[in-house]
PDB file of N, CA and C in Angstrom:
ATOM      1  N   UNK A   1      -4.550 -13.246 -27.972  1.00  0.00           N
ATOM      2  CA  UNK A   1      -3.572 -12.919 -26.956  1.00  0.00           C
ATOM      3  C   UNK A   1      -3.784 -11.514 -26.401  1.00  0.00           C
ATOM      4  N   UNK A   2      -4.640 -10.730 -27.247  1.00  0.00           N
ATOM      5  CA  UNK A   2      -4.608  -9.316 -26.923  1.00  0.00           C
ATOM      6  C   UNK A   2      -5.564  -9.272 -25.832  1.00  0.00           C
ATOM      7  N   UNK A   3      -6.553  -9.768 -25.714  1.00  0.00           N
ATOM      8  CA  UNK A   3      -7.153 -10.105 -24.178  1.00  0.00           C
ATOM      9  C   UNK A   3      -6.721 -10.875 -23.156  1.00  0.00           C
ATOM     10  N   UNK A   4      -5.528 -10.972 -23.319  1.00  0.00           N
ATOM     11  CA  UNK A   4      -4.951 -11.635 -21.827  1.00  0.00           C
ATOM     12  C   UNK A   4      -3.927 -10.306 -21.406  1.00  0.00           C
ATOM     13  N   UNK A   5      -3.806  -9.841 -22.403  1.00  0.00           N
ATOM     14  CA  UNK A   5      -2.412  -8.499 -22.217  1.00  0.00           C
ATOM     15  C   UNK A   5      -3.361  -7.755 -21.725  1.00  0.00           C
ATOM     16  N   UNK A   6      -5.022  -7.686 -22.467  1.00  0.00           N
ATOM     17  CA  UNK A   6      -5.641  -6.465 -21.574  1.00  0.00           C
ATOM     18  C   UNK A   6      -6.533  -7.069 -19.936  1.00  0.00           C
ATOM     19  N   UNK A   7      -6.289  -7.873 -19.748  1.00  0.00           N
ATOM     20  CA  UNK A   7      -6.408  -8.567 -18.545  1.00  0.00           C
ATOM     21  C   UNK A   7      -5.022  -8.359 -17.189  1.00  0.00           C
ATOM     22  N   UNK A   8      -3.685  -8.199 -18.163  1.00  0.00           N
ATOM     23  CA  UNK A   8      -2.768  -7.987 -17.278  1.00  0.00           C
ATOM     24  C   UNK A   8      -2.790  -6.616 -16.942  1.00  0.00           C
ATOM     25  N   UNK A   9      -3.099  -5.682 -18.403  1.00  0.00           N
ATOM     26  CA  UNK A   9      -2.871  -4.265 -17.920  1.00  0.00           C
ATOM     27  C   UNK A   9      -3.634  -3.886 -17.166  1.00  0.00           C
ATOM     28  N   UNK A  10      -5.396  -4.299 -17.318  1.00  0.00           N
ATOM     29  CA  UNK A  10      -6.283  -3.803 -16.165  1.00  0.00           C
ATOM     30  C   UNK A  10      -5.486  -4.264 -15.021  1.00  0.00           C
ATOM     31  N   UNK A  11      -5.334  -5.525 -14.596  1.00  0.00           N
ATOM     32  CA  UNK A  11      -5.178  -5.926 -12.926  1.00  0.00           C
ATOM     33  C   UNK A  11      -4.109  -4.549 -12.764  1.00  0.00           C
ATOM     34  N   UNK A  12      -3.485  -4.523 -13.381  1.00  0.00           N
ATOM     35  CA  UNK A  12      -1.729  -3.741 -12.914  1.00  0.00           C
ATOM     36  C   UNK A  12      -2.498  -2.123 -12.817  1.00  0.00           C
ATOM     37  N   UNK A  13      -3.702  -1.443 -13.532  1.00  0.00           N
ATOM     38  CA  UNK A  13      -3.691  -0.497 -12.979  1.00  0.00           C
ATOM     39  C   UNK A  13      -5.303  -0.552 -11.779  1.00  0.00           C
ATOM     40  N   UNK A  14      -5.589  -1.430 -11.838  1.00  0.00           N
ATOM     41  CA  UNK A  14      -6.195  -1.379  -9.955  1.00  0.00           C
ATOM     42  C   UNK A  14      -5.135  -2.320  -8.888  1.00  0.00           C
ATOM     43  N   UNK A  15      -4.415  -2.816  -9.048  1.00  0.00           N
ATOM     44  CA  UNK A  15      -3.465  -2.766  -8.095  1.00  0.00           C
ATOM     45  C   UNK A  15      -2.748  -1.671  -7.819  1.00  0.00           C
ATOM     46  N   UNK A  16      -2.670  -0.716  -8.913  1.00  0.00           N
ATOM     47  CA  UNK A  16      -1.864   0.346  -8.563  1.00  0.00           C
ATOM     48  C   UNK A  16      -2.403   1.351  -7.870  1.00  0.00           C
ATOM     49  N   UNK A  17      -4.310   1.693  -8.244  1.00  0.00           N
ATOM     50  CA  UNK A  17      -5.092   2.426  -7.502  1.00  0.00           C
ATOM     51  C   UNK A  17      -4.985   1.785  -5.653  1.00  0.00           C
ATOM     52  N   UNK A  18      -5.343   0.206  -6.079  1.00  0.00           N
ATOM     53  CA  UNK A  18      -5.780   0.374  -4.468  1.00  0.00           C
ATOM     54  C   UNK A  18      -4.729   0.320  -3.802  1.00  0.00           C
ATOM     55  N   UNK A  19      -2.944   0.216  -3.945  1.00  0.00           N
ATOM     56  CA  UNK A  19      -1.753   0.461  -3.449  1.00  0.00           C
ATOM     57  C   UNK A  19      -1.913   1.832  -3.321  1.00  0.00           C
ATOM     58  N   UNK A  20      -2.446   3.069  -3.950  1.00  0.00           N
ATOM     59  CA  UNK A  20      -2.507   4.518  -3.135  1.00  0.00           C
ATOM     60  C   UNK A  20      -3.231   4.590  -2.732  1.00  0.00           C
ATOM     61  N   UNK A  21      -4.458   4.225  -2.860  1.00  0.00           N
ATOM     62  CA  UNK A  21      -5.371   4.453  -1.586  1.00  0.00           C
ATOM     63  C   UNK A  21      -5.169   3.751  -0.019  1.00  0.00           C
ATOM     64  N   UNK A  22      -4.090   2.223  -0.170  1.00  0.00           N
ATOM     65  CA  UNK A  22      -3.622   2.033   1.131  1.00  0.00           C
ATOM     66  C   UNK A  22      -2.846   3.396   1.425  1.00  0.00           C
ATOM     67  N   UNK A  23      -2.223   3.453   0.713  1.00  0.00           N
ATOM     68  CA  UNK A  23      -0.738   4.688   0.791  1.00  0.00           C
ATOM     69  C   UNK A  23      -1.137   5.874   1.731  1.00  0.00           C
ATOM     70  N   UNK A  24      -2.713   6.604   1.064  1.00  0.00           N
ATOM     71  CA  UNK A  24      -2.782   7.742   1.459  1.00  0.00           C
ATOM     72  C   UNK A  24      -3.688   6.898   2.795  1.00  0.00           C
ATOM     73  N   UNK A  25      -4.340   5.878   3.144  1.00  0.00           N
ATOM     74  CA  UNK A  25      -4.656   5.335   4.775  1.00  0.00           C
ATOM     75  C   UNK A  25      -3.801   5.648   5.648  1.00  0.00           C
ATOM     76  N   UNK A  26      -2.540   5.394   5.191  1.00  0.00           N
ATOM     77  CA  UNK A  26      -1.478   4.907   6.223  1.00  0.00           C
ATOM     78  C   UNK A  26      -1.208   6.293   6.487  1.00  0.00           C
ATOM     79  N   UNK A  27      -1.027   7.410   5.467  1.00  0.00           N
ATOM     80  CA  UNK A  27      -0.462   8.722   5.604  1.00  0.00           C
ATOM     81  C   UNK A  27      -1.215   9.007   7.115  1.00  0.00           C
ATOM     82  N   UNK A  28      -2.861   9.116   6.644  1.00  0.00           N
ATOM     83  CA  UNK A  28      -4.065   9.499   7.166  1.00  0.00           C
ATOM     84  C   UNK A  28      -4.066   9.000   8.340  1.00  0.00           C
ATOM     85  N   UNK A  29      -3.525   7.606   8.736  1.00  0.00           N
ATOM     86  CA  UNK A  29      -3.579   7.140  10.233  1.00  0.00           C
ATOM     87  C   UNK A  29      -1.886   7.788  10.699  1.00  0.00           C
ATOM     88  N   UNK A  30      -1.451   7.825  10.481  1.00  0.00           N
ATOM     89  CA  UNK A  30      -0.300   8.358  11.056  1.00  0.00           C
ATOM     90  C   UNK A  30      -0.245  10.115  11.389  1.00  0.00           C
ATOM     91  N   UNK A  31      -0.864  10.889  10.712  1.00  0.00           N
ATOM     92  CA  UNK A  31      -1.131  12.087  10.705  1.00  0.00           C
ATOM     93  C   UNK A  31      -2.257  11.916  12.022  1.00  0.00           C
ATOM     94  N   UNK A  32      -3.356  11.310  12.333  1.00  0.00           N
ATOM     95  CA  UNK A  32      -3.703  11.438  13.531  1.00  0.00           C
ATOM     96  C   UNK A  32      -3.184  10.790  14.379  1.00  0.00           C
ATOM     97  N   UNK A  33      -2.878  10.229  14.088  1.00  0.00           N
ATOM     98  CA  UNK A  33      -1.576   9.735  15.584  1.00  0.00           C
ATOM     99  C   UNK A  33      -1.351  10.866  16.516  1.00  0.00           C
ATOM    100  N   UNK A  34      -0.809  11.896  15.714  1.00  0.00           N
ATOM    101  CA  UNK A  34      -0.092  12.635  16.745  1.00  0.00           C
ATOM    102  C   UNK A  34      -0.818  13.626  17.430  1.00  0.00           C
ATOM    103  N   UNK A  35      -2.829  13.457  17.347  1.00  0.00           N
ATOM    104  CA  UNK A  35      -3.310  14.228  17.683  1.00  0.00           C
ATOM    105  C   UNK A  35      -4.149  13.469  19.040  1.00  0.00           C
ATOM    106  N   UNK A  36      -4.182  12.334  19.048  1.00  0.00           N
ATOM    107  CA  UNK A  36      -4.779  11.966  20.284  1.00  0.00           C
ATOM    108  C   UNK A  36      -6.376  12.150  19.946  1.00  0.00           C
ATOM    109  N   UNK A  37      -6.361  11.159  18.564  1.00  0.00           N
ATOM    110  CA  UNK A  37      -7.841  10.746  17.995  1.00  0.00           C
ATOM    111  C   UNK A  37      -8.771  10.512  18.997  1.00  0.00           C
ATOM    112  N   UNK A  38     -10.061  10.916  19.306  1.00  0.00           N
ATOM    113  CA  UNK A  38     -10.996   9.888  20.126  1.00  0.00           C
ATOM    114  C   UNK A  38     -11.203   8.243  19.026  1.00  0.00           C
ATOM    115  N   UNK A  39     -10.926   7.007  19.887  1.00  0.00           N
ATOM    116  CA  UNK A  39     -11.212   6.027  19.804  1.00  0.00           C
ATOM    117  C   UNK A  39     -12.224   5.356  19.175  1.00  0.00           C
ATOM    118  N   UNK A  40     -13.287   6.373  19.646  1.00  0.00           N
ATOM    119  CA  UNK A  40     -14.913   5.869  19.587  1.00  0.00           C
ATOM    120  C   UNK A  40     -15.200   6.666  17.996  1.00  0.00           C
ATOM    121  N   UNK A  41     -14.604   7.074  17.320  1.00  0.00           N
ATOM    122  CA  UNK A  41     -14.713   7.534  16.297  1.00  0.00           C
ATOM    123  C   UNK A  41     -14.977   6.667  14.722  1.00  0.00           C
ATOM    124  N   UNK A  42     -16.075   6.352  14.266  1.00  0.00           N
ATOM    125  CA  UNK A  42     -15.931   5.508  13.268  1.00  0.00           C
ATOM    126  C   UNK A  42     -15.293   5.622  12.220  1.00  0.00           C
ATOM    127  N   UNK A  43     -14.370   7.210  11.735  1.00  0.00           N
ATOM    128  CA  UNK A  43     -13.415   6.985  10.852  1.00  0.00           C
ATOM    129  C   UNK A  43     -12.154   6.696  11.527  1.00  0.00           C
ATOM    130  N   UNK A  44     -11.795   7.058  12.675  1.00  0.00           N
ATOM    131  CA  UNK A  44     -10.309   5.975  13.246  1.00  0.00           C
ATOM    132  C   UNK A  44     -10.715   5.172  13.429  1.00  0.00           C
ATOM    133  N   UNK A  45     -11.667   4.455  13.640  1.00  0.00           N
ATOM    134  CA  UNK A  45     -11.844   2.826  14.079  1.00  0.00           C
ATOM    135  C   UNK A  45     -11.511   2.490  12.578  1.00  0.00           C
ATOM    136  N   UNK A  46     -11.992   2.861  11.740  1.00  0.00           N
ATOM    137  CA  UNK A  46     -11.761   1.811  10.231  1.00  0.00           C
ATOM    138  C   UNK A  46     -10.317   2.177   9.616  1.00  0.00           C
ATOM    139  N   UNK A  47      -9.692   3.638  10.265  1.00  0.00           N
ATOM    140  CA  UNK A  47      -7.960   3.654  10.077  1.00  0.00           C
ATOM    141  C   UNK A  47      -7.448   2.406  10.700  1.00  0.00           C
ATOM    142  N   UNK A  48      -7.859   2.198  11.936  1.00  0.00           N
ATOM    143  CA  UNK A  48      -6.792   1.408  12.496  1.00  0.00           C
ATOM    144  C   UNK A  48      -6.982   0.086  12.481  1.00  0.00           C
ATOM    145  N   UNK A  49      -8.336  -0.599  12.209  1.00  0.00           N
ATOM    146  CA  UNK A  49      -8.806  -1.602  11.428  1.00  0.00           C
ATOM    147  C   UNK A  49      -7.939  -2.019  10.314  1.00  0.00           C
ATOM    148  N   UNK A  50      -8.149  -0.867   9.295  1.00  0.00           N
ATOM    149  CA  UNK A  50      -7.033  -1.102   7.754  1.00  0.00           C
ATOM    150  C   UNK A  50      -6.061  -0.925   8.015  1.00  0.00           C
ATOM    151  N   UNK A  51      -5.251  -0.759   9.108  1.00  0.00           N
ATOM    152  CA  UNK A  51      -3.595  -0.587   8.955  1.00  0.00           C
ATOM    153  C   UNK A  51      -3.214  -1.398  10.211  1.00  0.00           C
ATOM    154  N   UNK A  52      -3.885  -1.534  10.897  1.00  0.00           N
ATOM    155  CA  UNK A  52      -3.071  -2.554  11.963  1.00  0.00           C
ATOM    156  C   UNK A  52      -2.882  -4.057  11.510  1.00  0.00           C
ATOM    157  N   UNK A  53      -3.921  -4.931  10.863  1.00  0.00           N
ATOM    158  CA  UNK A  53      -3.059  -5.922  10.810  1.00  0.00           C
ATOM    159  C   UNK A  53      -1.278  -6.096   9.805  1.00  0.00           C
ATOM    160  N   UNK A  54      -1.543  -4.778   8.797  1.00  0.00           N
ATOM    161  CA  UNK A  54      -0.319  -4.276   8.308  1.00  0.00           C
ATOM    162  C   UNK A  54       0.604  -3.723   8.967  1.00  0.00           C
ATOM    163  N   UNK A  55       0.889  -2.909  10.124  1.00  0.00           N
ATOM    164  CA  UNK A  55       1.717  -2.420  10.954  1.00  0.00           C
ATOM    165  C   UNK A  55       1.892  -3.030  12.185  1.00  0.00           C
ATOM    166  N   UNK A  56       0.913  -3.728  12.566  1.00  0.00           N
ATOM    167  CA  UNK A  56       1.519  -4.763  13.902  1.00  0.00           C
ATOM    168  C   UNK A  56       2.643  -5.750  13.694  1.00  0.00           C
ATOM    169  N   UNK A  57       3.037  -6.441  12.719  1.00  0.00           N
ATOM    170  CA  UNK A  57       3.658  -7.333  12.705  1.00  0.00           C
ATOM    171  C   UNK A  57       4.776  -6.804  12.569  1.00  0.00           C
ATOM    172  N   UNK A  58       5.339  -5.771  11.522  1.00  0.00           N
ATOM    173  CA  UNK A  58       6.405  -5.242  11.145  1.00  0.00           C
ATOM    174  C   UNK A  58       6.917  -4.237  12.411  1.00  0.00           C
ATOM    175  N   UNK A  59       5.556  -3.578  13.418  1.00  0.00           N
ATOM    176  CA  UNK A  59       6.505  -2.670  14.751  1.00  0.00           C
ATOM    177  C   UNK A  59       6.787  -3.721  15.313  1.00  0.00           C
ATOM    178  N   UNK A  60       6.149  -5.218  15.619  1.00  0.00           N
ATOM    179  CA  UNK A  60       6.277  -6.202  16.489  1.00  0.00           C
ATOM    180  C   UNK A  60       8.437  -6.358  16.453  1.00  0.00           C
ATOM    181  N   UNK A  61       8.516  -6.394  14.981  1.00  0.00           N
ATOM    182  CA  UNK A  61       9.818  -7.010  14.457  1.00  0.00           C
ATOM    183  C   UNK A  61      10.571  -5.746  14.710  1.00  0.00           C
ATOM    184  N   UNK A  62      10.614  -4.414  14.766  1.00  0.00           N
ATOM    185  CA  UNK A  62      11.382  -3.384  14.825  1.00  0.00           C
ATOM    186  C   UNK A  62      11.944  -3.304  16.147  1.00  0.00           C
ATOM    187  N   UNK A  63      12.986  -2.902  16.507  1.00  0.00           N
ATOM    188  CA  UNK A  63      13.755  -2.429  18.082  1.00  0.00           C
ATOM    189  C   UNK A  63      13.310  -1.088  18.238  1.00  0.00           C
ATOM    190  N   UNK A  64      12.859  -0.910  19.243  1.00  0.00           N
ATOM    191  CA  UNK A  64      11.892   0.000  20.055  1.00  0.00           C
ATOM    192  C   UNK A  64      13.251   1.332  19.868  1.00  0.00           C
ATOM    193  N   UNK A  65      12.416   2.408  19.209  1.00  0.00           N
ATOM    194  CA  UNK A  65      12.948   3.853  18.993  1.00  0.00           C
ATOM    195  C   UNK A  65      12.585   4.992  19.420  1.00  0.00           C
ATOM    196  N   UNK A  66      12.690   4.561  21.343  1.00  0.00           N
ATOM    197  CA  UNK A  66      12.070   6.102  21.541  1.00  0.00           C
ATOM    198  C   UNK A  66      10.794   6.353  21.720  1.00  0.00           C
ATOM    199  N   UNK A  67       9.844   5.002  21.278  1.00  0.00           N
ATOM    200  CA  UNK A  67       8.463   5.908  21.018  1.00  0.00           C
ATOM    201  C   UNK A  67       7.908   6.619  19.841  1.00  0.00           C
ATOM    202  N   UNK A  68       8.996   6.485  18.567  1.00  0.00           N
ATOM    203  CA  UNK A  68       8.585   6.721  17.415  1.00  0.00           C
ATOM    204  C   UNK A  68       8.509   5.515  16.534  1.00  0.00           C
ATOM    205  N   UNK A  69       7.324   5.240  16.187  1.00  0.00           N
ATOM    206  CA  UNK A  69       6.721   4.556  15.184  1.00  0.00           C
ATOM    207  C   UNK A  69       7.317   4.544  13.958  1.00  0.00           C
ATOM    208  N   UNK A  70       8.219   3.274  13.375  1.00  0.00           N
ATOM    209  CA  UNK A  70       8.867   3.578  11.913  1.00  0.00           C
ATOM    210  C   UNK A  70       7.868   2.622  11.053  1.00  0.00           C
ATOM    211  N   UNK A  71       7.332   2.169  11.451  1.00  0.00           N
ATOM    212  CA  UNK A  71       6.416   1.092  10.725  1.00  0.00           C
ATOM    213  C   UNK A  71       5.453   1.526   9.972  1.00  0.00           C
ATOM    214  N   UNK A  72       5.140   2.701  10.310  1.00  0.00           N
ATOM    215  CA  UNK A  72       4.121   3.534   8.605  1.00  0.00           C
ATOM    216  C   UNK A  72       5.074   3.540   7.281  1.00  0.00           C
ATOM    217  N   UNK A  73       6.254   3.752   7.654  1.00  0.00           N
ATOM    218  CA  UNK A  73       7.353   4.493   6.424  1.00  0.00           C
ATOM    219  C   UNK A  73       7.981   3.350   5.961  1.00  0.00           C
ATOM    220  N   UNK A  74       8.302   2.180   6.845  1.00  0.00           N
ATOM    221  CA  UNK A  74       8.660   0.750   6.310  1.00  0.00           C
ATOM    222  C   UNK A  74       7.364   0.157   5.441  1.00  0.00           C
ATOM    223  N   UNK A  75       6.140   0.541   5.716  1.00  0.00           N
ATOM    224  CA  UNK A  75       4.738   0.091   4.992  1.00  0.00           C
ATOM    225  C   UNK A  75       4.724   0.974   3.654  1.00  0.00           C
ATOM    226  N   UNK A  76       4.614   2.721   3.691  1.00  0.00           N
ATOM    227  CA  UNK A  76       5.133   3.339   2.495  1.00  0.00           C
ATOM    228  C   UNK A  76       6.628   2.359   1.657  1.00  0.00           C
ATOM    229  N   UNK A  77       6.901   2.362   2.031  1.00  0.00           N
ATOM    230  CA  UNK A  77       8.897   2.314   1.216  1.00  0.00           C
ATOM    231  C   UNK A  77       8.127   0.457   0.542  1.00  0.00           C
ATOM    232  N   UNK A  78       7.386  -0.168   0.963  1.00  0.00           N
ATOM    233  CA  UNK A  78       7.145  -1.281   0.605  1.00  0.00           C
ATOM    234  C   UNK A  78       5.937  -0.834  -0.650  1.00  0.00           C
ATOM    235  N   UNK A  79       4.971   0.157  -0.288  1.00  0.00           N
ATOM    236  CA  UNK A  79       3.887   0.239  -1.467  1.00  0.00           C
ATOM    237  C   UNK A  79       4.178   0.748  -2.238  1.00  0.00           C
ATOM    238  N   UNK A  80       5.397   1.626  -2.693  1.00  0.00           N
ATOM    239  CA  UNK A  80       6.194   2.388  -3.590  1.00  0.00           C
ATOM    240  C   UNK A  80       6.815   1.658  -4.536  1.00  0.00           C
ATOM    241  N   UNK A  81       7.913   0.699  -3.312  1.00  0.00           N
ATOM    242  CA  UNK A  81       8.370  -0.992  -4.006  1.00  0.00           C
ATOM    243  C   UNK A  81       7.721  -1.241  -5.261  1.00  0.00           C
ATOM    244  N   UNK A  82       6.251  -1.670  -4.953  1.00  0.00           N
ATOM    245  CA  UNK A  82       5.420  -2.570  -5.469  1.00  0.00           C
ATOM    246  C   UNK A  82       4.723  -1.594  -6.369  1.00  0.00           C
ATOM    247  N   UNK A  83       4.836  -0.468  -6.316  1.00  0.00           N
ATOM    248  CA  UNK A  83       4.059   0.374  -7.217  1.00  0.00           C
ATOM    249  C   UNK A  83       5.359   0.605  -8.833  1.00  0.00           C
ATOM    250  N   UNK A  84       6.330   0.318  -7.991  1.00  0.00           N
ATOM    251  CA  UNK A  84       7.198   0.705  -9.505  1.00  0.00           C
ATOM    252  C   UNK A  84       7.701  -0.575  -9.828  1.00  0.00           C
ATOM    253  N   UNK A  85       7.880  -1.376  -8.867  1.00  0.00           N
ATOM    254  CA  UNK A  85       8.284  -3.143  -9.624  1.00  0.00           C
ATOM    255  C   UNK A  85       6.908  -3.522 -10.117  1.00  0.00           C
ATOM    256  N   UNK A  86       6.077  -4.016  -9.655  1.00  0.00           N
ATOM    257  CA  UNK A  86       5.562  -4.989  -9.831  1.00  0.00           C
ATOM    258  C   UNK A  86       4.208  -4.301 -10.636  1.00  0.00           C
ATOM    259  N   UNK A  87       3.956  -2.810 -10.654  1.00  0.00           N
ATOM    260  CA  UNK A  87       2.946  -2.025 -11.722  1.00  0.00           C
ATOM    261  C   UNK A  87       3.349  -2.273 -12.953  1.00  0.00           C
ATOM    262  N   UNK A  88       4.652  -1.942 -12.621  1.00  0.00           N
ATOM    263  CA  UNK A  88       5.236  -1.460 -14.122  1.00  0.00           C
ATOM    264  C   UNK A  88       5.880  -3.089 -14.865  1.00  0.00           C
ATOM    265  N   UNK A  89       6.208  -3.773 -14.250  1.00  0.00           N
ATOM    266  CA  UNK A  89       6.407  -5.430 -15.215  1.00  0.00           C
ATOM    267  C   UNK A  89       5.173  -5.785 -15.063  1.00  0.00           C
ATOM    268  N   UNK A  90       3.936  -5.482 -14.553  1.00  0.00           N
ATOM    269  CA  UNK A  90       2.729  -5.988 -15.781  1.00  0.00           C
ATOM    270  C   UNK A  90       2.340  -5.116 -16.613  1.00  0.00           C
ATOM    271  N   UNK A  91       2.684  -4.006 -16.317  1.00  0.00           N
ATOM    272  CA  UNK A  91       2.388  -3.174 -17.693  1.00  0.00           C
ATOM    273  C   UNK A  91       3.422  -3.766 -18.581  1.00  0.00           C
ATOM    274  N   UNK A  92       4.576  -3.686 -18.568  1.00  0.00           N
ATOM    275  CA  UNK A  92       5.457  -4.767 -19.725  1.00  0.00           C
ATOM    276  C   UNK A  92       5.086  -5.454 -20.398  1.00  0.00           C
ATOM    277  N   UNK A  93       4.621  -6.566 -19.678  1.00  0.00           N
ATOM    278  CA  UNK A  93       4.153  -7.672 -19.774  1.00  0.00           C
ATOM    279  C   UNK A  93       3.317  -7.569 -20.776  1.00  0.00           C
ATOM    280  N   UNK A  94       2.384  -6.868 -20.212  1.00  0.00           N
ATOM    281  CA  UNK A  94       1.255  -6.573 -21.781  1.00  0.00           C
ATOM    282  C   UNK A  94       1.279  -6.001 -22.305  1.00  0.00           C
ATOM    283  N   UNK A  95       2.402  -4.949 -22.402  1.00  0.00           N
ATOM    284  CA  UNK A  95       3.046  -4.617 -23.618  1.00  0.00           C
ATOM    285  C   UNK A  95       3.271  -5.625 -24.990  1.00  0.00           C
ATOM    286  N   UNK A  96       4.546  -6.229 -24.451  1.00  0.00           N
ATOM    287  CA  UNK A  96       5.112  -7.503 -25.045  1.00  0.00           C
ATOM    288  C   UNK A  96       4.024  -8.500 -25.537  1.00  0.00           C
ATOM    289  N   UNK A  97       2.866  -8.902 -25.031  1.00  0.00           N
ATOM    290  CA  UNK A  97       1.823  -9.722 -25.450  1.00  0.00           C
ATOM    291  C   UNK A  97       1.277  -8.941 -26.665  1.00  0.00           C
ATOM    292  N   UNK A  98       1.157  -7.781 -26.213  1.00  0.00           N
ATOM    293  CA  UNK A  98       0.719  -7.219 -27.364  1.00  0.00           C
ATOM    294  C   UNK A  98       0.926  -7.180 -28.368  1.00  0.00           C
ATOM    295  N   UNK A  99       2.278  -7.123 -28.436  1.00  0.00           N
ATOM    296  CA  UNK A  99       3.773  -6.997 -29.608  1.00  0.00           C
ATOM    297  C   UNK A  99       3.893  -8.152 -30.397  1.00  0.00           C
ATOM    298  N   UNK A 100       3.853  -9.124 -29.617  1.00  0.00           N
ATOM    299  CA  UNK A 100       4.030 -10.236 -29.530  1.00  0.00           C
ATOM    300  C   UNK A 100       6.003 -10.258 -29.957  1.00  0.00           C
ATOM    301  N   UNK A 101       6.699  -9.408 -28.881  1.00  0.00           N
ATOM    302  CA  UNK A 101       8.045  -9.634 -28.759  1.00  0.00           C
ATOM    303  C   UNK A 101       8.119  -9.566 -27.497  1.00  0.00           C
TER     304      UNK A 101
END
């Protein structure tokens, strides 16, 4: 059983890595936002590659504010979510396997 608990704990801590490395994308595309990136740039092309099919749908659903973008911080407030629910009950998880309680 102790290799299925260490099967849960690995997944739970690279889900948790690649949930901050989206984290700090999204920071990273939103921080140039406000600079008026060139386009033709192959590190904004692969920002907005990795975060648009994640932020299109959710600004699609938001009521228009002005011109300010809330859909990075609704994408944060969701990887945070998932970084303390769903990291931390598989770390539990294989805790308890471990225990076997």
């Amino acid at each position: 059983m102790f290799i299925f608990a260490n099967l849960i704990d690995a997944s739970a801590t690279v889900i948790y890595y690649l949930l901050n490395i989206y984290m700090w994308i999204i920071i990273i595309r939103s921080l140039i936002s406000w600079v008026n990136p060139d386009p033709y740039n192959p590190i904004v092309r692969f920002l907005y590659q990795a975060t648009e099919p994640i932020l299109y749908p959710i600004r699609r659903r938001l009521p228009f504010m002005g011109g300010i973008d809330l859909s990075p911080i609704i994408v944060l407030l969701v990887i945070i979510f998932l970084q303390v629910f769903l990291v931390k009950t598989l770390n539990e998880l294989a805790i308890r396997l471990r225990t076997g309680g």
